[in-house]
Protein backbone atom coordinates (compact mmCIF):
# COMPACT_ATOMS: atom_id res chain seq x y z
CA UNK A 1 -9.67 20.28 102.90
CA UNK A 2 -13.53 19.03 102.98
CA UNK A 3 -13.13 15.21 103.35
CA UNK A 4 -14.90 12.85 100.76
CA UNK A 5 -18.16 11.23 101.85
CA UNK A 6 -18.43 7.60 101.87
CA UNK A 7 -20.02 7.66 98.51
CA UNK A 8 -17.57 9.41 96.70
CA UNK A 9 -14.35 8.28 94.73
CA UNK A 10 -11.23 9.87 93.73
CA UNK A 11 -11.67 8.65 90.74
CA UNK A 12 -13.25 11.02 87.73
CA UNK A 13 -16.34 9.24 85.68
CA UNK A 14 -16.15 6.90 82.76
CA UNK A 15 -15.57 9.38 79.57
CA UNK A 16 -18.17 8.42 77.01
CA UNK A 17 -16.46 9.50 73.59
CA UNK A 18 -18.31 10.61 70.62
CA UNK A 19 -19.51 8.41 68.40
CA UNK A 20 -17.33 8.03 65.37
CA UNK A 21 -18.49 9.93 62.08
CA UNK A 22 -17.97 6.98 60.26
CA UNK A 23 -20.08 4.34 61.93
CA UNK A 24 -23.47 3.73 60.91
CA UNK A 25 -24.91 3.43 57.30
CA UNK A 26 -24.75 7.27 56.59
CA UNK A 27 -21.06 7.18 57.94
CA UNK A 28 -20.28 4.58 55.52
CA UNK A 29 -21.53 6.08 52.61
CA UNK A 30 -19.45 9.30 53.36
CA UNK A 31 -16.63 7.41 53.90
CA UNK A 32 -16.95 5.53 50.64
CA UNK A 33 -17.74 9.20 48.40
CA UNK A 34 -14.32 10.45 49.70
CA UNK A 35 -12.17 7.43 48.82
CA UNK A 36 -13.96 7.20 45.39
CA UNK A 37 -12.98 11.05 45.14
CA UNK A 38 -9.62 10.47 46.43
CA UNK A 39 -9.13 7.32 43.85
CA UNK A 40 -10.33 9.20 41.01
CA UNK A 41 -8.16 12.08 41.45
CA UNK A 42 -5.12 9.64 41.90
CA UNK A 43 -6.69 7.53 38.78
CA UNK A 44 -6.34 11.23 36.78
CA UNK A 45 -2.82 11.75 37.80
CA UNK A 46 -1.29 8.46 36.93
CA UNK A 47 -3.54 6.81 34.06
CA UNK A 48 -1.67 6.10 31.01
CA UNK A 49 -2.71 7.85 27.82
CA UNK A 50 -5.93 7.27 26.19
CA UNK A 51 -5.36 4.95 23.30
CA UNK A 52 -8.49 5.45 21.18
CA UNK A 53 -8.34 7.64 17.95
CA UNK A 54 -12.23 7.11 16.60
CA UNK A 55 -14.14 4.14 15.91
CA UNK A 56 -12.26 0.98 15.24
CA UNK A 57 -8.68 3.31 15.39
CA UNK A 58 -6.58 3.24 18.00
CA UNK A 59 -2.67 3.96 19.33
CA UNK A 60 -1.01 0.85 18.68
CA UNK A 61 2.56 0.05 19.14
CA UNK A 62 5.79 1.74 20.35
CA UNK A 63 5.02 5.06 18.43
CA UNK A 64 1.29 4.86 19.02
CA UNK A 65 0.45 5.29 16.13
CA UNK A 66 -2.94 5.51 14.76
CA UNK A 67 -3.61 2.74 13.06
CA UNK A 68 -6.74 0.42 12.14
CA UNK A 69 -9.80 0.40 9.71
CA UNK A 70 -12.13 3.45 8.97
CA UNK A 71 -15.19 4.57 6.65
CA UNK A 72 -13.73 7.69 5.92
CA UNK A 73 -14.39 9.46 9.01
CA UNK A 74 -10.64 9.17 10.27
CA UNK A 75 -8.01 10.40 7.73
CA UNK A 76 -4.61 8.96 9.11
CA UNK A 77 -2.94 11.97 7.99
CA UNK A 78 -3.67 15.49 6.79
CA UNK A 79 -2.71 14.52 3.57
CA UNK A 80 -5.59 12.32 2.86
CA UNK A 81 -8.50 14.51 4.24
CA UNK A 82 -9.86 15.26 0.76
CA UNK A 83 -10.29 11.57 -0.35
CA UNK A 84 -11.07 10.10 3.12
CA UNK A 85 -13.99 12.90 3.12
CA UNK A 86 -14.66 11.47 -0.15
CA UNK A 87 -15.45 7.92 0.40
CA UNK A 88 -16.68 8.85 3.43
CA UNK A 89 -19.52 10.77 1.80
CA UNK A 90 -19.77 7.95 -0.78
CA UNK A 91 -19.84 5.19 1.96
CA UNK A 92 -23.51 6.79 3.26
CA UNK A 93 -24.87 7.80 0.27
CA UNK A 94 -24.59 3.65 -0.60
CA UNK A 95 -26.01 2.69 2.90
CA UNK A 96 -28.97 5.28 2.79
CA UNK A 97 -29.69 3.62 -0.46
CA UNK A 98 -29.37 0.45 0.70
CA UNK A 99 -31.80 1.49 3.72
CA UNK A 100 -34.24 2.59 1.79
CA UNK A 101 -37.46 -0.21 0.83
CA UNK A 102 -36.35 -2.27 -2.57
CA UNK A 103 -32.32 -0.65 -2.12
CA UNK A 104 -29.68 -2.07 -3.61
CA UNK A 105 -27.62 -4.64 -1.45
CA UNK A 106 -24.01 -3.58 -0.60
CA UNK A 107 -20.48 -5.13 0.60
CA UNK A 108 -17.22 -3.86 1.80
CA UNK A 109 -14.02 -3.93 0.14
CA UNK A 110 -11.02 -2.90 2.60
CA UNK A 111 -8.17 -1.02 0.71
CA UNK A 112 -4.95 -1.24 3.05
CA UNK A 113 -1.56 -0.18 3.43
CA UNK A 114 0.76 1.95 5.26
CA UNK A 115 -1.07 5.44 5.57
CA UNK A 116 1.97 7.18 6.40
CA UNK A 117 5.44 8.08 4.60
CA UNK A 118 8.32 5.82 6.00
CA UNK A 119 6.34 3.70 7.99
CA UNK A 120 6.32 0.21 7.03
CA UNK A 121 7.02 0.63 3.39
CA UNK A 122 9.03 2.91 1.24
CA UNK A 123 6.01 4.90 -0.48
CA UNK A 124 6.05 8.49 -0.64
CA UNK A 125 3.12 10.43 0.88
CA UNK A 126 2.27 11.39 -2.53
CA UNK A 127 2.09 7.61 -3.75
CA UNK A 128 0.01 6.38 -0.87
CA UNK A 129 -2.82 9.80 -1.30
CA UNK A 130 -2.57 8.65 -5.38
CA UNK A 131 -3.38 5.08 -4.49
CA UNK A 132 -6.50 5.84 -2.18
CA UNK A 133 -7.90 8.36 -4.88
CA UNK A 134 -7.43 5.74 -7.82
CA UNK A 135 -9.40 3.35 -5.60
CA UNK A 136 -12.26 6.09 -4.64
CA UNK A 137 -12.56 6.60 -8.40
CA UNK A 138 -12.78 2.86 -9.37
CA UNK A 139 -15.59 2.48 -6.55
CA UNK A 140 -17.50 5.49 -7.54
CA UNK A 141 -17.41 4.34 -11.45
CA UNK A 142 -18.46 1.21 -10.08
CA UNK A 143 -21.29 2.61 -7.95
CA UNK A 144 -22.54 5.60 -10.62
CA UNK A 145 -21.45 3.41 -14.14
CA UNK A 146 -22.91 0.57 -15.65
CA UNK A 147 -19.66 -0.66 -17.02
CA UNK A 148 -19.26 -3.23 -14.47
CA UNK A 149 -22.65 -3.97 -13.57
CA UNK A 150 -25.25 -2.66 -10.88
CA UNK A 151 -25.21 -4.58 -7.49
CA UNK A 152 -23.83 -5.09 -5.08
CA UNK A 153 -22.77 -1.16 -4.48
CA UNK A 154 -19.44 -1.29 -3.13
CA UNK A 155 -18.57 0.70 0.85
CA UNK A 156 -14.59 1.27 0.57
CA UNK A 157 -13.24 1.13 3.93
CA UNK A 158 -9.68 2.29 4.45
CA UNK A 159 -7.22 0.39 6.72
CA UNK A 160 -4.03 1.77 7.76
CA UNK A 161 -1.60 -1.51 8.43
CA UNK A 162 1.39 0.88 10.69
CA UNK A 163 4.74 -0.34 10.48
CA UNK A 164 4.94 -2.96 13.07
CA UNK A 165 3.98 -6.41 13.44
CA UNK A 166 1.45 -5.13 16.18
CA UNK A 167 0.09 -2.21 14.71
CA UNK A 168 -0.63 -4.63 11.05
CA UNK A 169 -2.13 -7.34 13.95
CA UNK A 170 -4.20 -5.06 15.23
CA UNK A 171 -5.84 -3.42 11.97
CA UNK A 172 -6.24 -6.79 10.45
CA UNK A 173 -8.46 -7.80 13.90
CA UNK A 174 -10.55 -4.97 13.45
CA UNK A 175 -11.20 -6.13 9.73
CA UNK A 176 -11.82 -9.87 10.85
CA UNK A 177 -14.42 -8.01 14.04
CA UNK A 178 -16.11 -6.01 11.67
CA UNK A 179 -16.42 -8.57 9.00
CA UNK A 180 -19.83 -9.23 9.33
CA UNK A 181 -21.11 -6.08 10.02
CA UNK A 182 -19.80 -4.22 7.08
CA UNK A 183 -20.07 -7.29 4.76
CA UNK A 184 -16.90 -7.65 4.27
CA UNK A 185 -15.82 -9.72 1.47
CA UNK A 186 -12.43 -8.25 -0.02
CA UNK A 187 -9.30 -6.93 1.23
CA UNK A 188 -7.23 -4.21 -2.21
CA UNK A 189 -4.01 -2.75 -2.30
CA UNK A 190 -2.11 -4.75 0.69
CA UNK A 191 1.04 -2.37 0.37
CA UNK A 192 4.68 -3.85 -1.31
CA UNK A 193 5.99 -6.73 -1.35
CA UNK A 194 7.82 -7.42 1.61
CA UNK A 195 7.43 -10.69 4.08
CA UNK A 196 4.81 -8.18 6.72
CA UNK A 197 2.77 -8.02 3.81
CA UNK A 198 2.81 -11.94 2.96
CA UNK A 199 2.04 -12.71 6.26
CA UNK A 200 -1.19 -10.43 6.01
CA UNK A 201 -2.22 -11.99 2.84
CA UNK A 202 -2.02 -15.32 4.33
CA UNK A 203 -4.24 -14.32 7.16
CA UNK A 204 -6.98 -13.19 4.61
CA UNK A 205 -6.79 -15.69 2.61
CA UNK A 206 -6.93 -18.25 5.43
CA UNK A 207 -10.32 -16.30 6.49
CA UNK A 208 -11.55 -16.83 3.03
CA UNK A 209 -11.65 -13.05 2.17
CA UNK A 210 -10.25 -12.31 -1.19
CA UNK A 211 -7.19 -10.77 -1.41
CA UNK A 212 -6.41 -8.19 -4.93
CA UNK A 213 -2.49 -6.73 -4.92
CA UNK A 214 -2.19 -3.62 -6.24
CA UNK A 215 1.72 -2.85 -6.48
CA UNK A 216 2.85 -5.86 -5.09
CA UNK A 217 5.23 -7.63 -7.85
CA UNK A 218 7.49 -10.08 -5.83
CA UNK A 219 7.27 -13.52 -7.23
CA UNK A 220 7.18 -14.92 -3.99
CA UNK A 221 3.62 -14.06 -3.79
CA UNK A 222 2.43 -16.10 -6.59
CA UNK A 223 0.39 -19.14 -5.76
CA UNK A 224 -1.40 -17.92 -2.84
CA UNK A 225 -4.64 -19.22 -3.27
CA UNK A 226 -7.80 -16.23 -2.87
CA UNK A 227 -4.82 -13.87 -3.75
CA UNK A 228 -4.61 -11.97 -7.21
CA UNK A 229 -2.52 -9.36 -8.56
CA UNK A 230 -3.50 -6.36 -10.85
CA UNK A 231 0.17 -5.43 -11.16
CA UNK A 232 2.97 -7.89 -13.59
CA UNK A 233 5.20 -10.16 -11.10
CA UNK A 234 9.07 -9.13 -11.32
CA UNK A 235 9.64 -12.02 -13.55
CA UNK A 236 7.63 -10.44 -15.94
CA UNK A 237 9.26 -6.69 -15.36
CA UNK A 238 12.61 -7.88 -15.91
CA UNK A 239 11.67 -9.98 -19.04
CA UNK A 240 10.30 -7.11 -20.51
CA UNK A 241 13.23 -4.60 -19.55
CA UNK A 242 15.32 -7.23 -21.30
CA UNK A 243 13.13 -7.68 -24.27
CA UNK A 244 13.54 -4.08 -24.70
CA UNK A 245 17.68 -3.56 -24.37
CA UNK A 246 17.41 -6.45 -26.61
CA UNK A 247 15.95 -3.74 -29.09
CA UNK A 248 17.37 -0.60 -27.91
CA UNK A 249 20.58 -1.14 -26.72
CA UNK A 250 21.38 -4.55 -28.68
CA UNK A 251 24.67 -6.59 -27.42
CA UNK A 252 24.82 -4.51 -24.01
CA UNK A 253 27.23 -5.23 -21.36
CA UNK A 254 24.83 -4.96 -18.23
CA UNK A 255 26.07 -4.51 -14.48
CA UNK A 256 23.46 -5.44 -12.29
CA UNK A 257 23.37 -3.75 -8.73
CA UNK A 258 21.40 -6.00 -6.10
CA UNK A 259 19.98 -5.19 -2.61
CA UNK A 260 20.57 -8.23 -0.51
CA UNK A 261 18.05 -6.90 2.64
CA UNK A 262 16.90 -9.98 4.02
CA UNK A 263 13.36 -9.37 4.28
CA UNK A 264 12.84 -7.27 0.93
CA UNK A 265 11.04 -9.90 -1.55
CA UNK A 266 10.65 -6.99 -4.09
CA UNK A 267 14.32 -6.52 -4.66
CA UNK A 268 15.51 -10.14 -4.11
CA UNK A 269 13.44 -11.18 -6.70
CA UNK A 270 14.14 -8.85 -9.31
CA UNK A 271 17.56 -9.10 -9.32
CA UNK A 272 17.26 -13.16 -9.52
CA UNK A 273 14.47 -12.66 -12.23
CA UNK A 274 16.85 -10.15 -14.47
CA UNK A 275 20.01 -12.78 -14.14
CA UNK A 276 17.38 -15.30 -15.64
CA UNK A 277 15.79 -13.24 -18.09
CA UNK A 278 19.04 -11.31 -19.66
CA UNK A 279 21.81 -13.39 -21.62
CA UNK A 280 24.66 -14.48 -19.40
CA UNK A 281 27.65 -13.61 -21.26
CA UNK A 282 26.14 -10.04 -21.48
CA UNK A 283 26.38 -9.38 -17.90
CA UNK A 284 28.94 -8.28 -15.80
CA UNK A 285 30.46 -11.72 -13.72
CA UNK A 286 30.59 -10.31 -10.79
CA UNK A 287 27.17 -8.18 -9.85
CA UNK A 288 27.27 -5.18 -7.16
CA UNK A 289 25.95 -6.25 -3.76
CA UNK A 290 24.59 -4.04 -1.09
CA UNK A 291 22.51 -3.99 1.93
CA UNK A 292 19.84 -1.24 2.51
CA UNK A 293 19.33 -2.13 6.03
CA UNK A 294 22.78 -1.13 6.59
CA UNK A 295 24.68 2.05 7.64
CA UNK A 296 27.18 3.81 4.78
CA UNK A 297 24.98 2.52 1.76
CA UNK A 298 26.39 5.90 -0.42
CA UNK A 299 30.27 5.09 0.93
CA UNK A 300 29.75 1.73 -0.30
CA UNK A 301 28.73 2.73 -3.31
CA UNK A 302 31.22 6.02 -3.58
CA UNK A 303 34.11 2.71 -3.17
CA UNK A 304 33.00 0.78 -6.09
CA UNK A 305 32.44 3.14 -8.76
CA UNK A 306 35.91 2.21 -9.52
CA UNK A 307 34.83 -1.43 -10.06
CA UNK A 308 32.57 0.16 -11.98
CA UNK A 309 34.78 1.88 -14.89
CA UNK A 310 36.68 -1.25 -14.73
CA UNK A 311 33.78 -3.91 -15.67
CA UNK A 312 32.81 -1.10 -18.47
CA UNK A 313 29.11 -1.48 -18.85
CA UNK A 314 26.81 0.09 -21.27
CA UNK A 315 23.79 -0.57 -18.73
CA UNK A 316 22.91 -0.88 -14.96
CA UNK A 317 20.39 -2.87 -14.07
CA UNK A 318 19.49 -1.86 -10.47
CA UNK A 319 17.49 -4.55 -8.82
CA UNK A 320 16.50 -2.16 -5.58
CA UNK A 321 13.98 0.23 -4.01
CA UNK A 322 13.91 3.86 -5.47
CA UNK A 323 14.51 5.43 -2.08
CA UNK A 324 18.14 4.30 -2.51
CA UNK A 325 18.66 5.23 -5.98
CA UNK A 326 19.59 9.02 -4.92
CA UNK A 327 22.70 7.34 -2.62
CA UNK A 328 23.28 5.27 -6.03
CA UNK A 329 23.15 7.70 -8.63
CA UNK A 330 25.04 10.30 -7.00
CA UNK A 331 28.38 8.63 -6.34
CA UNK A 332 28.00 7.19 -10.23
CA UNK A 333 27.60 10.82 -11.76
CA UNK A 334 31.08 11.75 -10.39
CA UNK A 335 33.05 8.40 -11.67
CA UNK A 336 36.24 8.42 -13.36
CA UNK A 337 34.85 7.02 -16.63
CA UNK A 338 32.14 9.72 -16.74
CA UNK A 339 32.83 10.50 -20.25
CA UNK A 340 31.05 7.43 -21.68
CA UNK A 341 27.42 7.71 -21.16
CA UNK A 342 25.52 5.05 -19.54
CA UNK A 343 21.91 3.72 -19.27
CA UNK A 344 20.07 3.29 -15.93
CA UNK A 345 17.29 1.06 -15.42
CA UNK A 346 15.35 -0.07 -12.66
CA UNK A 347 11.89 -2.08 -11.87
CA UNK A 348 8.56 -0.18 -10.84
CA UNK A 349 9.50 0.97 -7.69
CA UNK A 350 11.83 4.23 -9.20
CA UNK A 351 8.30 5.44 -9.68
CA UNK A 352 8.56 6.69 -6.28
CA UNK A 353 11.74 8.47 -6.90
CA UNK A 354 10.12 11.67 -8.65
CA UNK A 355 8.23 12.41 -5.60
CA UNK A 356 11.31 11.72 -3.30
CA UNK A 357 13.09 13.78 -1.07
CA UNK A 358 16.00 12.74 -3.04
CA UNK A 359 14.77 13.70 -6.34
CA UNK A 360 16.84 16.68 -6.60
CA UNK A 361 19.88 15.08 -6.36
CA UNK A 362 19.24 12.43 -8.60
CA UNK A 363 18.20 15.46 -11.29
CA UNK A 364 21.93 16.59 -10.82
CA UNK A 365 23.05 13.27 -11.46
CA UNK A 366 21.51 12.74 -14.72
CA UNK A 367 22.41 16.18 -15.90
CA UNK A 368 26.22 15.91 -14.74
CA UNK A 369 26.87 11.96 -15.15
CA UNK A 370 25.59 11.83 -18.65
CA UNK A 371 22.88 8.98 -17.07
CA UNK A 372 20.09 8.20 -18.63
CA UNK A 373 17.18 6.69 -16.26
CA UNK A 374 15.00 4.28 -17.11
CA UNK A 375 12.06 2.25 -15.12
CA UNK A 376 10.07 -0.69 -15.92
CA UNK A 377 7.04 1.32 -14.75
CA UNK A 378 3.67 -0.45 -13.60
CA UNK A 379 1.49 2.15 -15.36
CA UNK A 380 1.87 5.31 -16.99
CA UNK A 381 -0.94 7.91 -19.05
CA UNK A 382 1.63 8.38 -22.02
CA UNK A 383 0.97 4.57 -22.67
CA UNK A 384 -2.34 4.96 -23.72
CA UNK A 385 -1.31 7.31 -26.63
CA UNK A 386 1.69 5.50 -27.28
CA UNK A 387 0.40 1.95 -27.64
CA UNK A 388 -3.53 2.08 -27.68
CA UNK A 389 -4.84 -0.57 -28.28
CA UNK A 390 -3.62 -2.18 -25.32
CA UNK A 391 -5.90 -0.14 -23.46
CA UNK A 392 -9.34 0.02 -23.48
CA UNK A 393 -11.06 3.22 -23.08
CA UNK A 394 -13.51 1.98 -20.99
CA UNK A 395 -11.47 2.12 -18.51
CA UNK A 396 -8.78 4.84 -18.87
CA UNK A 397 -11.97 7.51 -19.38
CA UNK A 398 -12.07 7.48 -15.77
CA UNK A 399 -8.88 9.44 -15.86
CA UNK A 400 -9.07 11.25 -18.79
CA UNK A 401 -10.89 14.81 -19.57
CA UNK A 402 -14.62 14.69 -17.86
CA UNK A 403 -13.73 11.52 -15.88
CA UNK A 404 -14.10 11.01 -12.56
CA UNK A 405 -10.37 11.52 -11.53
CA UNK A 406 -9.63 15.06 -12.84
CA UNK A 407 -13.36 16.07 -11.56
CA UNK A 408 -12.33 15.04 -8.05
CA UNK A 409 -8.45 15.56 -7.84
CA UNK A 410 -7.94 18.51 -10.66
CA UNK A 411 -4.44 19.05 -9.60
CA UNK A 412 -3.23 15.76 -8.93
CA UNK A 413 -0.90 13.72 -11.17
CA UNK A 414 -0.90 10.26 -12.85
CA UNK A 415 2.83 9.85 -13.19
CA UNK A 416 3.86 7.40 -10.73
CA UNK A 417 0.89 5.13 -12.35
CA UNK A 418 -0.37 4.53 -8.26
CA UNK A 419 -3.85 6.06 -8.69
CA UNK A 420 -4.33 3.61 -12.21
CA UNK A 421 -2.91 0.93 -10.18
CA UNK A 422 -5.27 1.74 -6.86
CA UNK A 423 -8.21 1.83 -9.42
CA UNK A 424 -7.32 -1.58 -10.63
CA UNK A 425 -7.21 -3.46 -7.89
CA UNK A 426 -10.65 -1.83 -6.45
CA UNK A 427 -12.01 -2.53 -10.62
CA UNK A 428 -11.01 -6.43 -10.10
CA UNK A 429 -12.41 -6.61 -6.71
CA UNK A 430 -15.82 -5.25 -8.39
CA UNK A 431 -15.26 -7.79 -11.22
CA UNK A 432 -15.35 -10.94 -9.32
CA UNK A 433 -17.87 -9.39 -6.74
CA UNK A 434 -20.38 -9.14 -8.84
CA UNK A 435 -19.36 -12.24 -10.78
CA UNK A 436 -20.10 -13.81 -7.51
CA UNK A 437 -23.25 -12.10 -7.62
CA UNK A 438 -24.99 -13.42 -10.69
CA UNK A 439 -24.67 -16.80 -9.10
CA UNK A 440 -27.90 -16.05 -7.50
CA UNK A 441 -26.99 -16.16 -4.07
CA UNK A 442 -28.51 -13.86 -1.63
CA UNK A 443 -25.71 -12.31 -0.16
CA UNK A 444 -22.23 -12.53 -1.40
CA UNK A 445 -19.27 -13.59 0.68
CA UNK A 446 -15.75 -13.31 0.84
CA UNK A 447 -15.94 -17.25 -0.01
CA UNK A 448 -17.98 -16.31 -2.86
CA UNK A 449 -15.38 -14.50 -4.04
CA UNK A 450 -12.58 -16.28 -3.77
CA UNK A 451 -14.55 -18.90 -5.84
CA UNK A 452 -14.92 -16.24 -8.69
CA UNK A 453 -11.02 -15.31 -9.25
CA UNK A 454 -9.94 -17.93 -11.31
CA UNK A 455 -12.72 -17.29 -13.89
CA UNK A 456 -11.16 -13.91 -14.92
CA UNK A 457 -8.91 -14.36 -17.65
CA UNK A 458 -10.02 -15.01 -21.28
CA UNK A 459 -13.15 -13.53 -22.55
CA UNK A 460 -13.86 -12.67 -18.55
CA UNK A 461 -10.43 -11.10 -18.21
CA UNK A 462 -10.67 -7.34 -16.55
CA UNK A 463 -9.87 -4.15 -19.02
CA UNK A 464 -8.07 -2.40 -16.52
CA UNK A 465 -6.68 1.33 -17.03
CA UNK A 466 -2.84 -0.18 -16.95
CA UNK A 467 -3.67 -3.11 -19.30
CA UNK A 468 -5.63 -6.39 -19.80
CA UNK A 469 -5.63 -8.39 -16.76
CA UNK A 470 -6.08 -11.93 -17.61
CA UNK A 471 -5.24 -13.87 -14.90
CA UNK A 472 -3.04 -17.04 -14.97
CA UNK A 473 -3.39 -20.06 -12.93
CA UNK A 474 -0.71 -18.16 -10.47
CA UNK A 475 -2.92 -14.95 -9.98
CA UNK A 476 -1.04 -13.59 -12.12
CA UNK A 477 -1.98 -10.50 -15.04
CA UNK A 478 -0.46 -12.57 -17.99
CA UNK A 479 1.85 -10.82 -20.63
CA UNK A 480 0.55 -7.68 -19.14
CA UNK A 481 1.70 -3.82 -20.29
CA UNK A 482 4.69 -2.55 -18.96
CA UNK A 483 5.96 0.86 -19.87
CA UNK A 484 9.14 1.41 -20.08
CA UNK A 485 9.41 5.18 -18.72
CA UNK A 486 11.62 7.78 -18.51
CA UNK A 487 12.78 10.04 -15.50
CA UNK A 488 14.61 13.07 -17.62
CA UNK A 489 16.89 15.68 -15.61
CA UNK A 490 14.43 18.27 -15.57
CA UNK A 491 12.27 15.99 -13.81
CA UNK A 492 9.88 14.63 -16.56
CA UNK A 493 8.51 11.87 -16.55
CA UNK A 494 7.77 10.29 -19.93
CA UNK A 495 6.99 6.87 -21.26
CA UNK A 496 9.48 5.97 -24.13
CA UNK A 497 7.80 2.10 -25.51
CA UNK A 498 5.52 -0.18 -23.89
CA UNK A 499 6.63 -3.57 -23.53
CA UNK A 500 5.69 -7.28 -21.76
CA UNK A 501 6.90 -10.31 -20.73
CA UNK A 502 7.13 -11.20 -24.55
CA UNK A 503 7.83 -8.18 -25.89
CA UNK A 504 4.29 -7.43 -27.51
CA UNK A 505 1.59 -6.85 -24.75
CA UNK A 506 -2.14 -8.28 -25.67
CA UNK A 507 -5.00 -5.64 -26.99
CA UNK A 508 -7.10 -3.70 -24.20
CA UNK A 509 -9.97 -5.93 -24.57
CA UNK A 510 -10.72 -9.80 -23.85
């Protein structure tokens, strides 16, 4: 072995390492691009689902469900393409106007309710489509008529309140956000009467934007002030199904059938308004109670149709919604005392049972249980020939032959009296709007219009297509039209007389 030198060590040299890729400004920026890369690709995998539907709609809620407030450019459902695409077009067609040098001023007026079948009411799909296209027609005769006068042109927007306390939260915060921007001074229709829907009212009407009920009848809802109703409060339904037993079935032994579901207002009130309205010693003592929030609703009522051949009534007053009149009807067509016929009657939700999934079976009830079925209904066509001059034509030419209605829905139907009742609540919003208007102001607001409601009654009460609506110090239609109208076994639908609160509803015109 060669020994070392002097100079030399056994040790080897110092390593000098490379220098690390990501030191240094370009290192750094590398570094950052491939954790941004790796972050996004993570961010992809776990994100939750997107929540926006379109503009101002989003998935709300447990279901996430669509819900929230549209021009028309977001139909909720299949169902209600056709109309949606409807106001839609008519929404522009009033802004390009509007846009154009000397156009016409506009506002909004916000028609809401539950979009969808079985969520948050108990409306049928068909009901709810019918509703939107009666208030499409009542802002295009307001927009294209000079019935009602010229300005402002009326934007519908269309507001789908879910079935939840959060989904109806959310909607009604995009109608407050967009408030300004689309001029909006009115919220129509508002869905049934139930203690969600109170609480939205009271949120309008707390904003100052004007509140117009379509089908809303409990009379828990009366003295809400910048709230009005189009449609007769239950008091006034069950006065006039009285006033017309009183006539028809003089001296009948009544039975009334009650839902007791604690947040229902429609049904609590009806039966409570009947008991007052109907002589005491006519009715049955003790009434039938059920809950429709409860399992076995049909065993329940399978268990006291024995009750019910012993009480022996010549009517049944049934003071709850249509959907349950199927589990109701059924069990009574197959009682012991079948042999003696017996009259059925019911306030203005039964409308809904024609359209019902239900309907079939209630068809083979009437035709086996030798039932007759009867509705306090809150509009009906037949009316018009049968009592006219309670309405004025003014207003029903919208639906008749030539009118806008049949030109834009040819194959829909007017027998659940939704689209006349849609159109009338749109009709009054127009009324008071433009009321508001002549005040000289130079844009009219929703406090405006508040202001104008309790100057529509008298010789400034509305026509509408269901009646006069003169409005009472309650925001109530006083002595207003009621058909009473039949559902037949082959599924007719027919309006038999035309009562009221009194018994003899005012003329058509103020």
């Amino acid at each position: 072995m060669t020994p070392l030198s002097p100079h030399e060590t056994s040790d080897p040299e110092p390593w000098d390492p490379p220098r690390r890729w990501w030191r240094g400004w370009l290192g750094i920026t590398a570094l950052a691009a491939v954790l941004a890369l790796a972050a996004g690709g993570l961010y992809l995998v776990l994100r939750p689902a997107g929540t926006r539907c379109a503009d101002g709609v989003a998935r709300v809620g447990a279901d996430k469900a669509c819900v929230g407030l549209t021009d028309g450019s977001y139909p909720f459902t299949d169902d209600l393409a056709t109309v949606f695409g409807l106001v839609r077009d008519e929404n522009s067609k009033v802004a390009a106007a509007a846009a154009k040098p000397g156009g016409a001023p506009w506002v909004g007026v916000v028609y809401l309710l539950p979009m969808v079948a079985g969520r948050g009411g108990s409306s049928t799909a068909d009901s709810i489509r019918h509703e939107i296209e009666g208030a499409y027609t009542a802002q295009w005769v307001a927009n294209h008529s000079h019935s009602y006068g010229d300005s402002p042109q009326i934007r519908l927007l269309l507001a789908d309140s879910g079935g939840s306390d959060e989904q109806r939260d959310y909607t009604i915060g995009q109608i407050e956000a967009h408030r300004d921007l689309d001029h909006i001074v009115a919220v129509a229709g508002l869905g049934t009467s139930t203690d969600s829907t109170r609480a939205a009212i009271l949120r309008f009407t707390h904003e100052d934007i004007a509140a117009f009920g379509s089908v809303i009848s409990a009379d828990d809802l009366a003295d809400i002030q910048g709230l009005v109703r189009v449609s007769p409060p239950n008091s006034d339904e069950a006065a006039a199904a009285a006033k017309y037993l009183a006539q028809d079935h003089p001296g009948a032994k009544v039975l009334l059938v009650r839902d007791r579901k604690a947040d229902d207002l429609y049904s609590r009130t009806l039966a409570d308004q009947f008991r007052k309205s109907y002589p005491a010693e006519q009715l049955v003592p003790q009434p039938m109670e059920y809950d429709s929030s409860k399992s076995d609703v049909s065993t329940y009522f399978t268990q006291q149709m024995a009750n019910v051949c012993l009480s022996d009534p010549d009517v049944v007053y049934f003071a709850g919604r249509g959907i349950d009149l199927p589990r109701f009807l059924a069990p009574l067509s197959q009682r012991q005392c079948v042999n003696k016929e017996l009259t059925v009657i019911s306030g203005d939700d039964a409308s809904q049972v024609e359209q019902s999934a239900g309907v079939g079976e209630v068809k083979n009830a009437l035709r086996l249980g030798k039932i007759k079925l009867l509705y306090t209904g809150l509009a009906h066509p037949d009316a018009w020939q049968l009592r006219p001059q309670s309405y004025a034509r003014t207003a029903t030419a919208a639906f008749e032959a030539g009118g806008e209605f049949p030109s834009a829905f040819p194959h829909e139907t007017l027998a659940d009296g939704q689209a006349i009742m849609g159109h009338d609540a749109v009709l009054t919003a127009v009324s008071a709007i433009r009321a508001a208007a002549t005040g000289g102001a130079d844009r009219v607001t929703g406090q405006d219009v508040v202001q104008m409601l309790t100057l529509l009654y008298g010789a400034k009460a509305v026509s509408g297509a269901s009646g006069l609506i003169s409005l009472d110090s309650h925001g109530n239609p006083m002595n207003k039209a009621i058909p009473i109208v039949e559902l037949s076994p082959d599924g007719q639908v027919r309006t038999v007389a035309v009562s009221s609160r009194t018994g003899s509803p005012p003329d058509g015109h103020p």
